[in-house]
C-alpha atoms as a PDB file:
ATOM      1  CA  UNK A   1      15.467   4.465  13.439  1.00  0.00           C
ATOM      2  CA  UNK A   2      19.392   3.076  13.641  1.00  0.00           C
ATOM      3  CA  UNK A   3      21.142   5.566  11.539  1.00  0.00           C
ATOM      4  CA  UNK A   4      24.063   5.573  14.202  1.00  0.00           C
ATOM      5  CA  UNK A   5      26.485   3.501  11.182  1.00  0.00           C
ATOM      6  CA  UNK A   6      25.877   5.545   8.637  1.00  0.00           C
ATOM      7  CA  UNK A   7      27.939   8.604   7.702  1.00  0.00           C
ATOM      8  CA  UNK A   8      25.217  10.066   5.465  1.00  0.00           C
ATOM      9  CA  UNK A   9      21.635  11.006   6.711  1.00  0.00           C
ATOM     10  CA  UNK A  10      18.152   9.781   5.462  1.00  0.00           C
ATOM     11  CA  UNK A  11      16.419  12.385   3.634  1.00  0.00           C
ATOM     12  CA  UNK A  12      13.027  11.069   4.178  1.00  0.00           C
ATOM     13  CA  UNK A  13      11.114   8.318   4.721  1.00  0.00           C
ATOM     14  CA  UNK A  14       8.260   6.928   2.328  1.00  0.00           C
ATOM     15  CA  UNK A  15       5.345   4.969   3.025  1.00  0.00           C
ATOM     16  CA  UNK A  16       2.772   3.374   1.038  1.00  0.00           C
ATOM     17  CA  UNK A  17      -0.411   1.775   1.718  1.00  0.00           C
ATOM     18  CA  UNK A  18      -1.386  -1.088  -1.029  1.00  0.00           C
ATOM     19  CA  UNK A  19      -4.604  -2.684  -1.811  1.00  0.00           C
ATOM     20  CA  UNK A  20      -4.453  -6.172  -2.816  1.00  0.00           C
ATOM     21  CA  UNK A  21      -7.725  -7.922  -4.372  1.00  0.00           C
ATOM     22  CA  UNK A  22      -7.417 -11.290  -5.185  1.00  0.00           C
ATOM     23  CA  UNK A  23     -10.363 -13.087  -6.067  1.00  0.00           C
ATOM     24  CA  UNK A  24     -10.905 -16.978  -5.301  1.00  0.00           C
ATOM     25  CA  UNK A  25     -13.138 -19.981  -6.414  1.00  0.00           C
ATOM     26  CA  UNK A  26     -14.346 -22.838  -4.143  1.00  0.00           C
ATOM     27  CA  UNK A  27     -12.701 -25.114  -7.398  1.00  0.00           C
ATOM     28  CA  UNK A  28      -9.307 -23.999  -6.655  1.00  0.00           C
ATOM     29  CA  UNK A  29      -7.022 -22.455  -4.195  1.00  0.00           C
ATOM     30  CA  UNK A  30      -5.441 -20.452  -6.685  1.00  0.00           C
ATOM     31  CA  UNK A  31      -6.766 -16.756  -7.271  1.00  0.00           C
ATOM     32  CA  UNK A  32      -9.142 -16.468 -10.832  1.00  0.00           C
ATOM     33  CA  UNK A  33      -8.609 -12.869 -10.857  1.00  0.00           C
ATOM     34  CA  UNK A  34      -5.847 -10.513  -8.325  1.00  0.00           C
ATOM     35  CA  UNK A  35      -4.677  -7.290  -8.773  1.00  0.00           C
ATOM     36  CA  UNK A  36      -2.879  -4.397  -6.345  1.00  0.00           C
ATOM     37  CA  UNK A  37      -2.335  -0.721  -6.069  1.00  0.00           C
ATOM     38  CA  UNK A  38      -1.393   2.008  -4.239  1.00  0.00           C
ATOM     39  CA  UNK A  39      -4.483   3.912  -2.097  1.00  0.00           C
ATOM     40  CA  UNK A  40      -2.110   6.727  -0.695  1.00  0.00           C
ATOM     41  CA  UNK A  41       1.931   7.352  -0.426  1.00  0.00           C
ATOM     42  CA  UNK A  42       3.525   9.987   2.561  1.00  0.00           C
ATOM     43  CA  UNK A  43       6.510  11.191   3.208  1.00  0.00           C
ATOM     44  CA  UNK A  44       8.091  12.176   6.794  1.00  0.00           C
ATOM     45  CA  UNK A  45      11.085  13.875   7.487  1.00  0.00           C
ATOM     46  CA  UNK A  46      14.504  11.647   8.311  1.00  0.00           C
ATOM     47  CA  UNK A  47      16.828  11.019  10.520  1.00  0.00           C
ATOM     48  CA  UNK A  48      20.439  12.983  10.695  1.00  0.00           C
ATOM     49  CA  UNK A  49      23.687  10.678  10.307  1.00  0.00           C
ATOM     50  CA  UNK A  50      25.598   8.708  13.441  1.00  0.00           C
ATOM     51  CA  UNK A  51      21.790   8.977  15.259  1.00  0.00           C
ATOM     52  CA  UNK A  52      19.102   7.041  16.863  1.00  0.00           C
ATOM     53  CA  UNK A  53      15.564   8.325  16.852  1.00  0.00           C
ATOM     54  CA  UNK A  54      12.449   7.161  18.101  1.00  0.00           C
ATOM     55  CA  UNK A  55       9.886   8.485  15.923  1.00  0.00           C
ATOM     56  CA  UNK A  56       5.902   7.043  15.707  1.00  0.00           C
ATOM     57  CA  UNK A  57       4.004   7.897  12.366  1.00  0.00           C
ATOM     58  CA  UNK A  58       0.884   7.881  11.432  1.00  0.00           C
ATOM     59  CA  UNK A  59      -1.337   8.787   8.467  1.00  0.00           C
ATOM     60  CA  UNK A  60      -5.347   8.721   7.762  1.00  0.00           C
ATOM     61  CA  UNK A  61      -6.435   6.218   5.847  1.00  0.00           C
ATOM     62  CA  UNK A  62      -8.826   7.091   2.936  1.00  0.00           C
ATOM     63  CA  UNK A  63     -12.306   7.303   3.880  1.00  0.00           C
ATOM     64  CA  UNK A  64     -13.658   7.245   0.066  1.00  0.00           C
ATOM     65  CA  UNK A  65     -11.295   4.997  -2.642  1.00  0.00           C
ATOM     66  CA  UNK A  66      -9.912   7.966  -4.869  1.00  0.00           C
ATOM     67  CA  UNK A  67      -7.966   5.590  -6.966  1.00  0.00           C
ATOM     68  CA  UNK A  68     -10.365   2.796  -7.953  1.00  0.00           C
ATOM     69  CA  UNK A  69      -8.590  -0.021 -10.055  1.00  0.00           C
ATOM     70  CA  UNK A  70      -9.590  -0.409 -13.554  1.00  0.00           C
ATOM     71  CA  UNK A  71     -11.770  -3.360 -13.715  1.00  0.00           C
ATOM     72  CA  UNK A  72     -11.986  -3.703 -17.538  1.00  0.00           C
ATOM     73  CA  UNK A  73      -9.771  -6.229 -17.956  1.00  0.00           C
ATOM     74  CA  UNK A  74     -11.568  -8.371 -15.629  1.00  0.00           C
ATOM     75  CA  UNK A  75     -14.506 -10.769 -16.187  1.00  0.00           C
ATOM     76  CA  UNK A  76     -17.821  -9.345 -15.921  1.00  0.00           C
ATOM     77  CA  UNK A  77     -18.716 -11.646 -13.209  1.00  0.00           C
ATOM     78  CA  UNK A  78     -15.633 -10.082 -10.961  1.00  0.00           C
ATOM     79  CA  UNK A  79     -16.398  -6.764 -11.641  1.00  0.00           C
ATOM     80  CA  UNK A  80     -19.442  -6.546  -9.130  1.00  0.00           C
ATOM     81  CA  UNK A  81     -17.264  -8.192  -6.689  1.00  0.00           C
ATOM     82  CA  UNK A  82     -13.994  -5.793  -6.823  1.00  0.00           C
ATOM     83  CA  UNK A  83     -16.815  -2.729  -6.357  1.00  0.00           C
ATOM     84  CA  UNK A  84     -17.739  -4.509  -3.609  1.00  0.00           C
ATOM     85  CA  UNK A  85     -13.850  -5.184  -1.950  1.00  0.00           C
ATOM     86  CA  UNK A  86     -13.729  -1.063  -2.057  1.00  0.00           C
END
């Protein structure tokens, strides 16, 4: 982390690990059905202002899907399939 140009310090850094489905056909390249959203968010402390840190992070990922997407919208063929994708 390069905060070393900064007069002001970070406060905190976010990350965010997104699913993406998107679900194809061998008749086109284009996705028939896609959707995305957001398994887990985390926030670590930041970095003071005029410094340089080294910092590594690291977070679980979910072992069971807590936020399953709602698949209502989506064909009933699909459904089966984005049950399977989690």
């Amino acid at each position: 982390m390069d905060n070393s140009a900064c007069s002001k310090p970070i406060k905190s850094y976010k990350f965010k690990l997104k699913r993406q489905v998107s679900c194809f056909t061998s008749a086109s390249p284009q996705p028939t059905a896609s959707f995305e959203e957001y398994l887990l968010d985390d926030r670590e402390t930041g970095c003071d202002a005029k410094q340089k840190e080294v910092k590594t992070f690291g977070f679980k990922l979910p072992a069971n899907d807590t936020k399953f997407g709602k698949i209502d919208n989506l064909h009933p063929d699909l459904r089966q399939l984005v049950k399977i994708f989690t």
